[in-house]
C-alpha atoms as a PDB file:
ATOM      1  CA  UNK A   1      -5.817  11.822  10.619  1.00  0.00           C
ATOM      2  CA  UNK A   2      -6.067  10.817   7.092  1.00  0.00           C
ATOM      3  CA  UNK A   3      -2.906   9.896   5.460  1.00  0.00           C
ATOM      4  CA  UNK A   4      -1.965   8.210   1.791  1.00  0.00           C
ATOM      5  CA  UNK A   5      -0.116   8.499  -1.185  1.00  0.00           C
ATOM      6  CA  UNK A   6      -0.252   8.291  -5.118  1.00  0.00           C
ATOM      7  CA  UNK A   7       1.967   7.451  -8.010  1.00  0.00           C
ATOM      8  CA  UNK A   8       1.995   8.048 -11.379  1.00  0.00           C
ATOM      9  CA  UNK A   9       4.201   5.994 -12.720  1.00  0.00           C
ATOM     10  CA  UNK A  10       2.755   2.663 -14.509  1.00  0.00           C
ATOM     11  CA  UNK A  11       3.579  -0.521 -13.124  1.00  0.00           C
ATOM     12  CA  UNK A  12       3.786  -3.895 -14.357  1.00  0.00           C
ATOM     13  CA  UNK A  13       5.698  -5.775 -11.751  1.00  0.00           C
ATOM     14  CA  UNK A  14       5.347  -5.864  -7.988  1.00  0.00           C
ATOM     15  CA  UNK A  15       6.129  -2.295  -5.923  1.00  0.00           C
ATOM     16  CA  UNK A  16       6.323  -0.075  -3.087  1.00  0.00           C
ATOM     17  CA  UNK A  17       5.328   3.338  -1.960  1.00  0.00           C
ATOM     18  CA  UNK A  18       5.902   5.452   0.718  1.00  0.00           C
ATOM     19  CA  UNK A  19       3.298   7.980   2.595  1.00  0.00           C
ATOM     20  CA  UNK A  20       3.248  11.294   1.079  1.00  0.00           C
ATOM     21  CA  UNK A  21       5.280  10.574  -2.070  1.00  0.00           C
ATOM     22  CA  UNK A  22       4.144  10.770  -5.814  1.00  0.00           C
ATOM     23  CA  UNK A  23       6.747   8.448  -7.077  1.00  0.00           C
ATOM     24  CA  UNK A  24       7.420   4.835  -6.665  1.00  0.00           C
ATOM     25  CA  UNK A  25      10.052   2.151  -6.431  1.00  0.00           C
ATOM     26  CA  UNK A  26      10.696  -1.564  -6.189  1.00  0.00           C
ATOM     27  CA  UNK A  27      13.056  -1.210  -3.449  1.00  0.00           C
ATOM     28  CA  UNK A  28      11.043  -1.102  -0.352  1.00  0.00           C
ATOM     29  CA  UNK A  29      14.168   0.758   1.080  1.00  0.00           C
ATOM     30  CA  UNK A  30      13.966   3.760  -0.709  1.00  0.00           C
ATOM     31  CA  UNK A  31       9.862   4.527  -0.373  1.00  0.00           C
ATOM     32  CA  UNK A  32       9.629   4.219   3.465  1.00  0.00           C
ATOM     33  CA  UNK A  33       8.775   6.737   6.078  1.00  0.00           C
ATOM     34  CA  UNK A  34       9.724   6.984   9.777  1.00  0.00           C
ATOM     35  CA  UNK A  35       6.696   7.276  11.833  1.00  0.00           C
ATOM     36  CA  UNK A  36       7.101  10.062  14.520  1.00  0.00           C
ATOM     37  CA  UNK A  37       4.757   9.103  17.088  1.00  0.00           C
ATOM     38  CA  UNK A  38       3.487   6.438  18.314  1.00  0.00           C
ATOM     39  CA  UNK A  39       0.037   5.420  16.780  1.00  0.00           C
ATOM     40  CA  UNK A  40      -2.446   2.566  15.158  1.00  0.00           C
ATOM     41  CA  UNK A  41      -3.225   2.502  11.349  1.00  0.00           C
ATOM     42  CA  UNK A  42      -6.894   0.910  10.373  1.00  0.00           C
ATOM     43  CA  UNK A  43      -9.157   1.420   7.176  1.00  0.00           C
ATOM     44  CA  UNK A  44      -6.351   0.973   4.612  1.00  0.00           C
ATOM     45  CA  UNK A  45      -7.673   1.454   0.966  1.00  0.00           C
ATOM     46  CA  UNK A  46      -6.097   1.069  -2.219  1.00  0.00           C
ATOM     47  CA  UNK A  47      -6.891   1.907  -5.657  1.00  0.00           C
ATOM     48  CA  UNK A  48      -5.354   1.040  -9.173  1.00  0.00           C
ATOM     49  CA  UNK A  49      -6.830   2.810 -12.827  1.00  0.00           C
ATOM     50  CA  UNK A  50      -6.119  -0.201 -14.050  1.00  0.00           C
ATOM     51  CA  UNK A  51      -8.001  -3.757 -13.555  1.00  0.00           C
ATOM     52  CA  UNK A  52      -5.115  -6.587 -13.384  1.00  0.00           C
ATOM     53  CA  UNK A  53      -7.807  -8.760 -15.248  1.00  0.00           C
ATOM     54  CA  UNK A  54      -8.735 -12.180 -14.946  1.00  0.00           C
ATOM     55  CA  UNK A  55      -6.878 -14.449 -12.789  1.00  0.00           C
ATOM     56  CA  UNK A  56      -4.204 -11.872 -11.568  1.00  0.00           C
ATOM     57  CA  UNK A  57      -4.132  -9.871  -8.297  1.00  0.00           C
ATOM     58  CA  UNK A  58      -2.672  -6.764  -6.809  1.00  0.00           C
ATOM     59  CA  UNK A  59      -2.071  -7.827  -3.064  1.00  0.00           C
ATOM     60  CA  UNK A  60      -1.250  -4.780  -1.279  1.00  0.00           C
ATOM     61  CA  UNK A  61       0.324  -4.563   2.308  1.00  0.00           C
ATOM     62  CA  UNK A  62       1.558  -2.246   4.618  1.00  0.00           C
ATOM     63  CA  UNK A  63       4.618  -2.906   5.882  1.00  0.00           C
ATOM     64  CA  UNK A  64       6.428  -1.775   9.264  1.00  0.00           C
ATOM     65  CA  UNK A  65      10.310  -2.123   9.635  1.00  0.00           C
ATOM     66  CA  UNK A  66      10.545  -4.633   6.832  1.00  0.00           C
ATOM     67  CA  UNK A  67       7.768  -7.015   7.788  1.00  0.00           C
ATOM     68  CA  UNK A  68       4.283  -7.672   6.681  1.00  0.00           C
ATOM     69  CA  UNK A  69       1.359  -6.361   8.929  1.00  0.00           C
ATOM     70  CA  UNK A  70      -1.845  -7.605   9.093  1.00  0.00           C
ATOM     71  CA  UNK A  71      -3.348  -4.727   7.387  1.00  0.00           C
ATOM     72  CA  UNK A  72      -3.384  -6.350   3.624  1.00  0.00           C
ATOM     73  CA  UNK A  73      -6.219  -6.442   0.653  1.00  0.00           C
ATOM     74  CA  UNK A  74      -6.091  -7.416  -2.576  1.00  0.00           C
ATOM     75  CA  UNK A  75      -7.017  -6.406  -5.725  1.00  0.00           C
ATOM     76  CA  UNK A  76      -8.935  -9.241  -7.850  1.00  0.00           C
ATOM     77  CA  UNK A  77      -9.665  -9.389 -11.273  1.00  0.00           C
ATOM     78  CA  UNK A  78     -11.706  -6.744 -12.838  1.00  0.00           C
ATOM     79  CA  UNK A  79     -11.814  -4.782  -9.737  1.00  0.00           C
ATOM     80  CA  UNK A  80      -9.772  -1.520  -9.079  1.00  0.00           C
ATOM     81  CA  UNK A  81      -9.551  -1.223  -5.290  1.00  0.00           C
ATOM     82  CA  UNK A  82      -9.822  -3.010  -2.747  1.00  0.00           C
ATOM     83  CA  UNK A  83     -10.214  -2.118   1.525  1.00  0.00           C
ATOM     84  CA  UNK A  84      -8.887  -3.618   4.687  1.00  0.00           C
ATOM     85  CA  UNK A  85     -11.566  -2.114   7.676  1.00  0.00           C
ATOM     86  CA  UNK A  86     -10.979  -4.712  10.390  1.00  0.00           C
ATOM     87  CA  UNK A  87      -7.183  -5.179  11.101  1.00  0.00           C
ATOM     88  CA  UNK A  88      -4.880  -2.474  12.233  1.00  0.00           C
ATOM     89  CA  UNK A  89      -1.202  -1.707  12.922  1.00  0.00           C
ATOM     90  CA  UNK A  90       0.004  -0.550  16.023  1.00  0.00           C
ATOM     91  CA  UNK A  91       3.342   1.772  15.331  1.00  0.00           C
ATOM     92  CA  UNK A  92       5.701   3.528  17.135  1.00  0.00           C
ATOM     93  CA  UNK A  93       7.831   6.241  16.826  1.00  0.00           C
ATOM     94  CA  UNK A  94      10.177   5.758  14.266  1.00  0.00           C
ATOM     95  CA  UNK A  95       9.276   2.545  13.048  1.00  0.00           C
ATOM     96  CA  UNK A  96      10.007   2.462   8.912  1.00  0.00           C
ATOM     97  CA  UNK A  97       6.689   2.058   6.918  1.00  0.00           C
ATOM     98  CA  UNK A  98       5.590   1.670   3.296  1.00  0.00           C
ATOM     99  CA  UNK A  99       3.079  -0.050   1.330  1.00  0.00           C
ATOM    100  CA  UNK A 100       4.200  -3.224  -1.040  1.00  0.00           C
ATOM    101  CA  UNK A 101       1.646  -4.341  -3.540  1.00  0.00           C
ATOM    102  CA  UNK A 102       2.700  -7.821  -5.169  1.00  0.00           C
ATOM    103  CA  UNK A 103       1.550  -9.183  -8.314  1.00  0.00           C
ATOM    104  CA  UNK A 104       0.213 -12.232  -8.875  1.00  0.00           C
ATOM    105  CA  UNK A 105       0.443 -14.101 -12.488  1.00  0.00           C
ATOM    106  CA  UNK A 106       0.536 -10.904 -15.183  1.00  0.00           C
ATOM    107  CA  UNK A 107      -1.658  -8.474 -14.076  1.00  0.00           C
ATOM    108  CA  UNK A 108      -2.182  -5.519 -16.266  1.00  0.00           C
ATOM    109  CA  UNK A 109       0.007  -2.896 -16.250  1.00  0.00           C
ATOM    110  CA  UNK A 110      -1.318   0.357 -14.259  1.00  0.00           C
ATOM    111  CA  UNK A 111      -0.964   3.577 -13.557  1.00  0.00           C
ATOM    112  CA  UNK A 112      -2.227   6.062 -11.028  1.00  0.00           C
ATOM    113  CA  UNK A 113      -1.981   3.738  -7.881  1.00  0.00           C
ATOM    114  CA  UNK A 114      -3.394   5.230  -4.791  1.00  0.00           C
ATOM    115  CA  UNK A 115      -3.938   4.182  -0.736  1.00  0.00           C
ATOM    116  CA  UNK A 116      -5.543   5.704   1.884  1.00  0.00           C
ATOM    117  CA  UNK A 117      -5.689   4.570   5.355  1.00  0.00           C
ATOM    118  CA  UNK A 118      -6.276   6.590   9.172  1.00  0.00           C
ATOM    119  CA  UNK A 119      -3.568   6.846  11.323  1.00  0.00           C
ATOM    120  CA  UNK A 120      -4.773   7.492  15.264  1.00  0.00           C
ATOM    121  CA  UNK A 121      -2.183   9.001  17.689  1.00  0.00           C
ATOM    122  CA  UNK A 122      -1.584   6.862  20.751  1.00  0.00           C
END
């Protein structure tokens, strides 16, 4: 299964989002999702509209329960996306997930942010 979100909202500073929402936050807290059965996540993709430009960085993670997986990319430069296709995240039912993208130095503010990633019942 394919699942992902999107937001709208333009960000300058680091933030979350949650699976299957179209709005964003920088309390991790408020964007999560409870998984409801058990499952591994693998070919996480993200996308911004807007480069963060030279020197700064979008590093984008998914989170489970509060703590950093090893499912991460990061957004460099002039690029807009960026793709994790070799680690995955086991989950189980009702563990608490979201996606936190950090910033690094001033990246330029964006809009439209996007991720994508396949979620495989177990």
């Amino acid at each position: 299964s394919i699942i992902g979100s999107y937001n709208l909202a333009s960000e300058t500073a680091s933030f979350s989002m949650g699976m299957f929402s179209g709005i964003d936050t920088n309390a991790a807290e408020i964007r999560s999702w409870l998984f409801p059965i058990n499952g591994v996540i693998s070919n996480f993709n993200m996308k911004v509209a807007t480069a963060p430009g030279s020197g700064n960085s979008w590093a984008c993670t998914i989170q489970l329960n509060g703590n950093n997986s090893d499912v991460t990319c990061t957004i460099l430069g002039t690029a807009t996306n960026c793709a994790d296709n070799v680690n995955t995240a086991a989950v189980d039912a009702g563990d608490d997930f979201n996606v936190r993208c950090i910033e690094s130095g001033t990246a330029t503010a964006t809009n439209n942010e996007g991720w994508s990633a396949i979620f495989t019942p177990r």
